[in-house]
Protein backbone atom coordinates (compact mmCIF):
# COMPACT_ATOMS: atom_id res chain seq x y z
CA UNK A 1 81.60 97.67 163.90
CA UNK A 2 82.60 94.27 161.67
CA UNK A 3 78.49 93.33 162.90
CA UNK A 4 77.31 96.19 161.48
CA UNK A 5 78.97 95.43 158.54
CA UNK A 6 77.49 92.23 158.31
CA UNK A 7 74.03 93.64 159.46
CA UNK A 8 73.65 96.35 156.14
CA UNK A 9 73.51 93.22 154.18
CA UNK A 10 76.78 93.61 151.91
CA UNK A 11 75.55 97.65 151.47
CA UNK A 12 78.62 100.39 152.53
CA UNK A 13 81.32 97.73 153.26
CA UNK A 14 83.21 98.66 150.18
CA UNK A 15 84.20 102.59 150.88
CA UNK A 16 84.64 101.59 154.82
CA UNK A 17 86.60 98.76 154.43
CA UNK A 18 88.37 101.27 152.55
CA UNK A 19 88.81 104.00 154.94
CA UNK A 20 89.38 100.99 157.46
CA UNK A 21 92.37 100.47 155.41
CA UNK A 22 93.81 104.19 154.96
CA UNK A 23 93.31 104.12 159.07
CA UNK A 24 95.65 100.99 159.42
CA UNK A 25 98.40 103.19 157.01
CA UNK A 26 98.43 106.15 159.13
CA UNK A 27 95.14 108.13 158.09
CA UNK A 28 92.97 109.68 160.44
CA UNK A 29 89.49 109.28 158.74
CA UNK A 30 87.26 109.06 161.85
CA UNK A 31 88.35 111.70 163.42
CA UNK A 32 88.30 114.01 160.51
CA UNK A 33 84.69 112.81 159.58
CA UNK A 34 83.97 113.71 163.40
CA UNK A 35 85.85 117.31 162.86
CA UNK A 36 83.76 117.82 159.63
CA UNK A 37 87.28 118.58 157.87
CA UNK A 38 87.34 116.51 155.06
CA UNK A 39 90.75 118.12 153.22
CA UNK A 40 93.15 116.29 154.00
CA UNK A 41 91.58 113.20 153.64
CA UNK A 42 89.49 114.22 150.29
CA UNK A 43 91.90 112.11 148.46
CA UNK A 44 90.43 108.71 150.43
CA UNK A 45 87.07 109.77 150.05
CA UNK A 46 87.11 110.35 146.86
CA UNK A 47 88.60 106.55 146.00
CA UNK A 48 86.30 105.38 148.41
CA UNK A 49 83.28 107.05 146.35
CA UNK A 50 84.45 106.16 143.27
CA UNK A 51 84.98 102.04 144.04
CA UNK A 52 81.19 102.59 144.90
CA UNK A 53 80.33 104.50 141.78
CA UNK A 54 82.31 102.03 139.59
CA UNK A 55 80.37 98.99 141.13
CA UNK A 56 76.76 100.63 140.39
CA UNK A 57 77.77 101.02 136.80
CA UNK A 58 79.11 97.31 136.33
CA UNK A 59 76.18 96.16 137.75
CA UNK A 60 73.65 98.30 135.42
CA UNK A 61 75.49 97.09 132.75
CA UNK A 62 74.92 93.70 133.52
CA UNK A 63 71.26 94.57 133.86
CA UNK A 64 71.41 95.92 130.21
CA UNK A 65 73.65 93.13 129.19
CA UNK A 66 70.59 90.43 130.42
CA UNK A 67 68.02 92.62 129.71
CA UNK A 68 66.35 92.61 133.31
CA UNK A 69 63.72 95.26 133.61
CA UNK A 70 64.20 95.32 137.61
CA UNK A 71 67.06 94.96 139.80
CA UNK A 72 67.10 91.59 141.55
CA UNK A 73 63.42 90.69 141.62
């Protein structure tokens, strides 16, 4: 799994190292993703989404901040 990781090129570490996390404290993620029943869990998720969400914004705002007409290239 960590090669995999390492493999996406730094995309999707952020919400699994999360749920990675909320496994070591007594969540059962993977087995709920497996189950397809996300409610009791939807709290986790949701962080895990939003840690994503927050670092796409911070990094279009640095875009607008240096003016760059095209992300990373």
């Amino acid at each position: 799994m960590a090669y995999d990781l390492l493999d996406a090129g730094g995309k999707r570490w952020r919400p699994v190292l999360g749920m990675m996390f909320a496994e070591c404290f007594g969540r059962d993620i993977s087995e709920s993703i497996k189950k397809g029943d996300f409610e009791h869990n939807n709290d986790i998720l949701y962080a895990c989404a939003l840690t994503e969400i927050i670092h796409n914004g911070s990094l279009m705002a640095d875009d607008l901040e240096d003016k760059s007409l095209m992300r990373r290239g």
